[in-house]
Protein backbone atom coordinates (compact mmCIF):
# COMPACT_ATOMS: atom_id res chain seq x y z
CA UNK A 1 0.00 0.00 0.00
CA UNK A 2 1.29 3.21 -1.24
CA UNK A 3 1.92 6.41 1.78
CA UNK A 4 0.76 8.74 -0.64
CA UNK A 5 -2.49 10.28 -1.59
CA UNK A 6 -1.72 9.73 -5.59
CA UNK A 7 -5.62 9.26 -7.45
CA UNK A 8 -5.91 5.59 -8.21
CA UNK A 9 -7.54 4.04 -11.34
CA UNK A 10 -8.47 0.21 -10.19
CA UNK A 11 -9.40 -2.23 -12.80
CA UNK A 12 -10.08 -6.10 -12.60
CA UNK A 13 -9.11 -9.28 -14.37
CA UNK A 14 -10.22 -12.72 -13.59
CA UNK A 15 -10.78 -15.86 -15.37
CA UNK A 16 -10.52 -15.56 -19.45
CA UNK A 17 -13.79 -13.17 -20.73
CA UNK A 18 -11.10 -10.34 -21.02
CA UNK A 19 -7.88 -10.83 -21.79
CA UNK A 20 -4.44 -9.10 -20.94
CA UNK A 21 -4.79 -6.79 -24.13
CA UNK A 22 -7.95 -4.93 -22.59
CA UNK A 23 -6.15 -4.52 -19.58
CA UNK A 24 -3.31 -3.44 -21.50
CA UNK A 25 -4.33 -0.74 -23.68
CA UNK A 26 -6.44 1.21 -21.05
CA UNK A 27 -3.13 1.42 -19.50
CA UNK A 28 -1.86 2.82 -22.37
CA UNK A 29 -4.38 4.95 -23.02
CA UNK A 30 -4.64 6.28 -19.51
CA UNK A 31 -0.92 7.24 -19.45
CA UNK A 32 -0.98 8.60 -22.87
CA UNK A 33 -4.18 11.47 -21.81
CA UNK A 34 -4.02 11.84 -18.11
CA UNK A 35 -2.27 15.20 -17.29
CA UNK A 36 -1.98 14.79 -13.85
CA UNK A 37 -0.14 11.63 -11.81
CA UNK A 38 -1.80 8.22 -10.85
CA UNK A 39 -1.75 4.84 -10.05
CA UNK A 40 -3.02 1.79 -12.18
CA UNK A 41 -3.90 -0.87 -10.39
CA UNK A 42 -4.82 -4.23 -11.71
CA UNK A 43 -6.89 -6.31 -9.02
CA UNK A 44 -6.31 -9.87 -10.43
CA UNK A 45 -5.69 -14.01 -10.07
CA UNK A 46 -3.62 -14.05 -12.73
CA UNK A 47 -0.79 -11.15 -13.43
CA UNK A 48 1.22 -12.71 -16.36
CA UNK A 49 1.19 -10.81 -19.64
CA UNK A 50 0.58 -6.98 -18.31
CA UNK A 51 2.23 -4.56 -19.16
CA UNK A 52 5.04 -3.08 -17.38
CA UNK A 53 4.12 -0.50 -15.15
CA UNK A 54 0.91 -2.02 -14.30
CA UNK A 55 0.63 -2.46 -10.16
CA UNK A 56 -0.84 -5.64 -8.91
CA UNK A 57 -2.88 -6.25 -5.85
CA UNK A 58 -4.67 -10.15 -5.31
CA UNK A 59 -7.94 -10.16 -3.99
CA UNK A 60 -8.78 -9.72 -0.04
CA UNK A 61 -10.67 -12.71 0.97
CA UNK A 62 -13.69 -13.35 -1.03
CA UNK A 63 -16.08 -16.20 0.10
CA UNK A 64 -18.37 -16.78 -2.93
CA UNK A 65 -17.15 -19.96 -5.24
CA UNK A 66 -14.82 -18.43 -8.33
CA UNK A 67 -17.26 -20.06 -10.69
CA UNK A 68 -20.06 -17.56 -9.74
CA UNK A 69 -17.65 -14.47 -9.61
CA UNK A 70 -19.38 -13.70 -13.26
CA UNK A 71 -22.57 -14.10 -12.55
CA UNK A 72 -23.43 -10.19 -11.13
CA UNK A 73 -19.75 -9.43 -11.48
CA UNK A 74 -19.37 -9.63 -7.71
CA UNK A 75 -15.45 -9.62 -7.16
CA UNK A 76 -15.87 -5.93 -8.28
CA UNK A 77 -17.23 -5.33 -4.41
CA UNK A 78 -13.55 -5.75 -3.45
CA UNK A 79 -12.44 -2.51 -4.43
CA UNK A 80 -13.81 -1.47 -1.20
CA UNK A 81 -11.42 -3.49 0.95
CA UNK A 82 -10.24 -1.60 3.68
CA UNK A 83 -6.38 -1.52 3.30
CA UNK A 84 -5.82 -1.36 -0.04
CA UNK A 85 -5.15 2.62 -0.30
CA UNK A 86 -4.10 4.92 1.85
CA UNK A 87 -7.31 6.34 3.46
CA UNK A 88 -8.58 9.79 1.42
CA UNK A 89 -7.21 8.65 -1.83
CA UNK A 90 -9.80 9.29 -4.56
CA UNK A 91 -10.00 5.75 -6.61
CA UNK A 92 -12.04 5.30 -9.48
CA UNK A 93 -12.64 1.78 -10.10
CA UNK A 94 -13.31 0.80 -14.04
CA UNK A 95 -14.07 -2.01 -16.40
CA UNK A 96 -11.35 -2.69 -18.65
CA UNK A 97 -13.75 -3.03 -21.70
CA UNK A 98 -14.25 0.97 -22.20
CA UNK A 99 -12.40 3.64 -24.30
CA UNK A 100 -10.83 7.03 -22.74
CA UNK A 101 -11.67 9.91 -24.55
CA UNK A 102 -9.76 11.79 -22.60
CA UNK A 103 -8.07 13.21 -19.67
CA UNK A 104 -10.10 12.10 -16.90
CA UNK A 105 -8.53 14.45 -14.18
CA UNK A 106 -11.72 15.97 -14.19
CA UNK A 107 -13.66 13.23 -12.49
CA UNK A 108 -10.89 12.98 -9.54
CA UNK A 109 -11.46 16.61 -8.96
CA UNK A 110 -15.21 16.59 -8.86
CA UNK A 111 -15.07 13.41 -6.61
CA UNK A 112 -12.38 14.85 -4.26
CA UNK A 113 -14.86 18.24 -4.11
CA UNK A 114 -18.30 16.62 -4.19
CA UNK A 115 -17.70 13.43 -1.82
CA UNK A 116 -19.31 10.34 -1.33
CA UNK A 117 -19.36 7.48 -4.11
CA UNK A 118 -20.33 8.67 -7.55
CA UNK A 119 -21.74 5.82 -10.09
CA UNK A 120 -22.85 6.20 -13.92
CA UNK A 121 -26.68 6.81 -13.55
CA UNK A 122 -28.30 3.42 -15.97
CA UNK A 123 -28.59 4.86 -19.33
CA UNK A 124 -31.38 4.13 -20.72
CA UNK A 125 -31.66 3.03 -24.63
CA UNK A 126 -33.05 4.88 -27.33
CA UNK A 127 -36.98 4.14 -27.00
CA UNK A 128 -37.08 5.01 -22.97
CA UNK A 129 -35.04 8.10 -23.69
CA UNK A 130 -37.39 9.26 -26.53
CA UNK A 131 -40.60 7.96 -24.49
CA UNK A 132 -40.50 7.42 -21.50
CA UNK A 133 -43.98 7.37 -20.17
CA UNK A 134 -44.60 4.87 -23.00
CA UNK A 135 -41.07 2.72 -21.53
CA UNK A 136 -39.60 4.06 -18.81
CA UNK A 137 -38.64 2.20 -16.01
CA UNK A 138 -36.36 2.54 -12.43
CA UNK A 139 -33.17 3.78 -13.37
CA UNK A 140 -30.48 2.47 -10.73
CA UNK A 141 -26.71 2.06 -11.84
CA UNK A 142 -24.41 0.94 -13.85
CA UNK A 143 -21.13 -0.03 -12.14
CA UNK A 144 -18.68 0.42 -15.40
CA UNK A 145 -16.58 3.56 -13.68
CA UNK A 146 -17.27 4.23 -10.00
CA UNK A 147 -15.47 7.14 -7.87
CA UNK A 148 -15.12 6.73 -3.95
CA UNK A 149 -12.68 7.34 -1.39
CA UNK A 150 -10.55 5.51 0.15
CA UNK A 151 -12.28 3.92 3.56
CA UNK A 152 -15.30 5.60 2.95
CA UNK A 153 -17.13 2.87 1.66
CA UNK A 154 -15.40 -0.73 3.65
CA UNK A 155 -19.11 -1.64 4.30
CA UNK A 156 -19.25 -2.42 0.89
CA UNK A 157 -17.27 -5.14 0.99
CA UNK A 158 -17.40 -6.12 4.90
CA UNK A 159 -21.09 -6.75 4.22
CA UNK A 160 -20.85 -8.90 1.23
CA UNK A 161 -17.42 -10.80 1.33
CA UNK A 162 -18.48 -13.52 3.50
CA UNK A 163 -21.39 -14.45 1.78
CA UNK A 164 -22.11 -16.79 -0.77
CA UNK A 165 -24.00 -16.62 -4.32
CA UNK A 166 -27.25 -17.69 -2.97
CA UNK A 167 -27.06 -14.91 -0.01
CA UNK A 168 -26.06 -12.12 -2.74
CA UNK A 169 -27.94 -13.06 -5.72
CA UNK A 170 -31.48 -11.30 -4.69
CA UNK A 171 -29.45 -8.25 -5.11
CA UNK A 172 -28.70 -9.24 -8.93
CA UNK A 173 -25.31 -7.85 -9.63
CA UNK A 174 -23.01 -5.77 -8.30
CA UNK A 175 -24.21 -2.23 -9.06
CA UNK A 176 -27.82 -2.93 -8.05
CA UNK A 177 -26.05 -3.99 -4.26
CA UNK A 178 -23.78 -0.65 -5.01
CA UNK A 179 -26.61 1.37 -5.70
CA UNK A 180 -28.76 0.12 -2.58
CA UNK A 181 -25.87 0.18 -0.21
CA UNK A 182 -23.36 2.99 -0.75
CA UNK A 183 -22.86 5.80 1.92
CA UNK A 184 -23.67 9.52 0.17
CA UNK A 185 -24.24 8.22 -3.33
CA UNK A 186 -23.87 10.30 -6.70
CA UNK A 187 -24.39 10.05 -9.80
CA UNK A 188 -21.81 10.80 -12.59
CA UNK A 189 -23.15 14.30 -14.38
CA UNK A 190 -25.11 13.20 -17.37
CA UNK A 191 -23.13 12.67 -20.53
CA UNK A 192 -19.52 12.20 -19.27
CA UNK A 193 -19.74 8.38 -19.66
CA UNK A 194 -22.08 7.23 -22.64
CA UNK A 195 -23.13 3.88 -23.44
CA UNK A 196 -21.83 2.69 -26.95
CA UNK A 197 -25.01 0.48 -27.02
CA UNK A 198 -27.75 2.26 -25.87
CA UNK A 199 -26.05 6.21 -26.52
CA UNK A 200 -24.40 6.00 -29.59
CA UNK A 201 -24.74 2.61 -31.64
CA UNK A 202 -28.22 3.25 -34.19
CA UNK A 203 -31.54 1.15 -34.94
CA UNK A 204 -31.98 -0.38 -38.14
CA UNK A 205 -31.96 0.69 -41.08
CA UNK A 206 -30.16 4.05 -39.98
CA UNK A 207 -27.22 1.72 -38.76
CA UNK A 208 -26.74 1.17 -42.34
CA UNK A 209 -25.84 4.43 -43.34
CA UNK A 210 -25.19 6.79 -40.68
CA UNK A 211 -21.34 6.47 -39.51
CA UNK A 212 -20.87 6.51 -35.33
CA UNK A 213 -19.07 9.48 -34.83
CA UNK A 214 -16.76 9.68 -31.62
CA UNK A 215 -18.84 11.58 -29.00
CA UNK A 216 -17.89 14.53 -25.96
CA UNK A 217 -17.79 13.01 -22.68
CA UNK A 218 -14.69 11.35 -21.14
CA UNK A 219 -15.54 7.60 -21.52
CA UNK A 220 -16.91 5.14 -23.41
CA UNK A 221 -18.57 2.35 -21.34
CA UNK A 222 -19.65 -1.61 -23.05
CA UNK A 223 -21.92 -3.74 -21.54
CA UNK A 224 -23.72 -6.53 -23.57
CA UNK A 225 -22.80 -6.88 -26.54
CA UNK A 226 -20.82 -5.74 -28.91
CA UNK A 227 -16.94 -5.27 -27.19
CA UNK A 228 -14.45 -3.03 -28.32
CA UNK A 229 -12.16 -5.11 -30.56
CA UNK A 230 -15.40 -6.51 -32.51
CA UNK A 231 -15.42 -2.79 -34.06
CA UNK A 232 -11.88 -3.12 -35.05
CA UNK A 233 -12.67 -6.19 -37.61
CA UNK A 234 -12.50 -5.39 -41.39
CA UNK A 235 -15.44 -5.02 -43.37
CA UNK A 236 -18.91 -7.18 -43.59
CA UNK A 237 -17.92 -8.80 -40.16
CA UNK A 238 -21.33 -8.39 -38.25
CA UNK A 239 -21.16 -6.91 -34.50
CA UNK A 240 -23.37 -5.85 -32.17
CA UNK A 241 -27.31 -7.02 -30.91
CA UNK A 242 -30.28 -7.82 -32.72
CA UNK A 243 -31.63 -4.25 -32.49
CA UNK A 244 -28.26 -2.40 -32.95
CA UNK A 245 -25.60 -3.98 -35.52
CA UNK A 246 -22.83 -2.63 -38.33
CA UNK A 247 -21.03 -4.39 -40.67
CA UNK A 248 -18.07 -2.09 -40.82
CA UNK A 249 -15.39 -1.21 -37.99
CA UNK A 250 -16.10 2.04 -36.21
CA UNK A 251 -13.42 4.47 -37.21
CA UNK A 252 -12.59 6.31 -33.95
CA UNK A 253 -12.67 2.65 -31.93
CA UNK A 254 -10.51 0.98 -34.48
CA UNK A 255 -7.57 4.27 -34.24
CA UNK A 256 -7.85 3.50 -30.43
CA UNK A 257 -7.73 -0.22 -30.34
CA UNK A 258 -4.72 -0.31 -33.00
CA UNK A 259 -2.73 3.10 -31.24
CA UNK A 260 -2.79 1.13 -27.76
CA UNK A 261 -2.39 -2.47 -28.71
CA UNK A 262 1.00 -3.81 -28.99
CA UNK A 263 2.11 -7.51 -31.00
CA UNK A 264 3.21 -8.71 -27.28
CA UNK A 265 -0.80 -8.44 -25.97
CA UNK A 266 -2.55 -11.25 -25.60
């Protein structure tokens, strides 16, 4: 555990649904745009092929069976481990299936100011968002970049790391239990991390002719389907969901993918 107060960005890697490459070029990325000085931490079982540079911390105790970790992404409670940090450094916690768009010194500063735990708000896709009355439903969160501080939030995981799938599954996942159970919550201000699914990716048949074009905000956040390196493919290789496909690689993903990714990833 570091003495300082230096911002942390924690991500995760376990078992094989994301590979070292992921992990990898948000590192890259990350040290290529942030302005300011910070950690990367990789909370992981398995450390072999990161990159250089790249700090390593195992997971604290964790009671529920490895093959369940996936199911509600529940390792991802860990981050809130007292110990880990120093206590009042500002850690944002992130998937490792996003892309930066850039410096993200902004959302330290607003965490350190505002307090408390700050989460992405659920974004909801395009037919909520155009009607709601006619599809709305509870928003809660989504877990893909969460802000907190050091020791504020050890119930978090003192609550939950004892217990097994069947005791944590009523909460579904990890950002519903997040987003029931964190101390001053927050959510991010609208628009600094967009969905590529439900923000940006288009219904047929506009999907067919209307390029994606990179967006404002400061990150790029995938859940479902497609991932990021299914937009780097050439063309006519399909990606995406039933309702929201392409057939061609998305420019401004592919430049990112290929800037950060290096013949050694894996």
């Amino acid at each position: 555990m570091a003495d300082d107060l230096t911002p942390v960005i924690l991500c995760f890697k376990w078992g094989s649904g994301y590979p070292c490459k992921y992990t990898n070029i948000l590192y890259r990325a990350l040290t290529d745009m942030m302005k300011t000085p910070f950690r990367f931490v990789c909370m992981t079982d398995d450390a072999e092929g990161l990159a250089e540079g790249i700090e390593v911390v195992e997971f604290p105790p964790f009671a529920m069976e490895k093959s369940k970790w996936h199911r509600g992404m529940w390792p991802k409670l860990c981050a809130f481990a007292p110990g880990l940090f120093t206590p009042g450094t500002p850690v944002i916690m992130m998937d490792v299936d996003v892309v930066i768009l850039r410096d993200l010194t902004p959302l330290f500063d607003h965490l350190t100011t505002v307090g408390g735990l700050h989460i992405i708000k659920e974004i909801p896709d395009t037919l909520p968002r155009t009607f709601p009355k006619l599809f709305g439903k509870e928003l809660k969160s989504n877990s893909s970049v969460v802000g907190f501080v050091a020791e504020t939030q050890d119930h978090l995981y003192l609550e939950s790391h004892d217990k097994s799938f069947d005791e944590l599954r009523q909460f579904r996942n990890d950002q519903d239990y997040i987003h029931d159970h964190a101390a001053d919550r927050h959510s991010w201000p609208i628009g600094w991390m967009l969905s590529f699914k439900k923000s940006l990716a288009y219904h047929f048949p506009v999907n067919l002719v209307r390029p994606i074009s990179r967006p404002q905000g400061y990150v790029v956040i995938f859940h479902g389907k497609p991932d990021p390196d299914e937009m780097t493919k050439g063309p006519f290789k399909r990606w995406g969901s039933p309702e929201k496909f392409g057939y061609f690689p998305v420019r401004w993903i592919k430049e990112y993918w290929f800037k950060y990714l290096r013949d050694t990833d894996h």
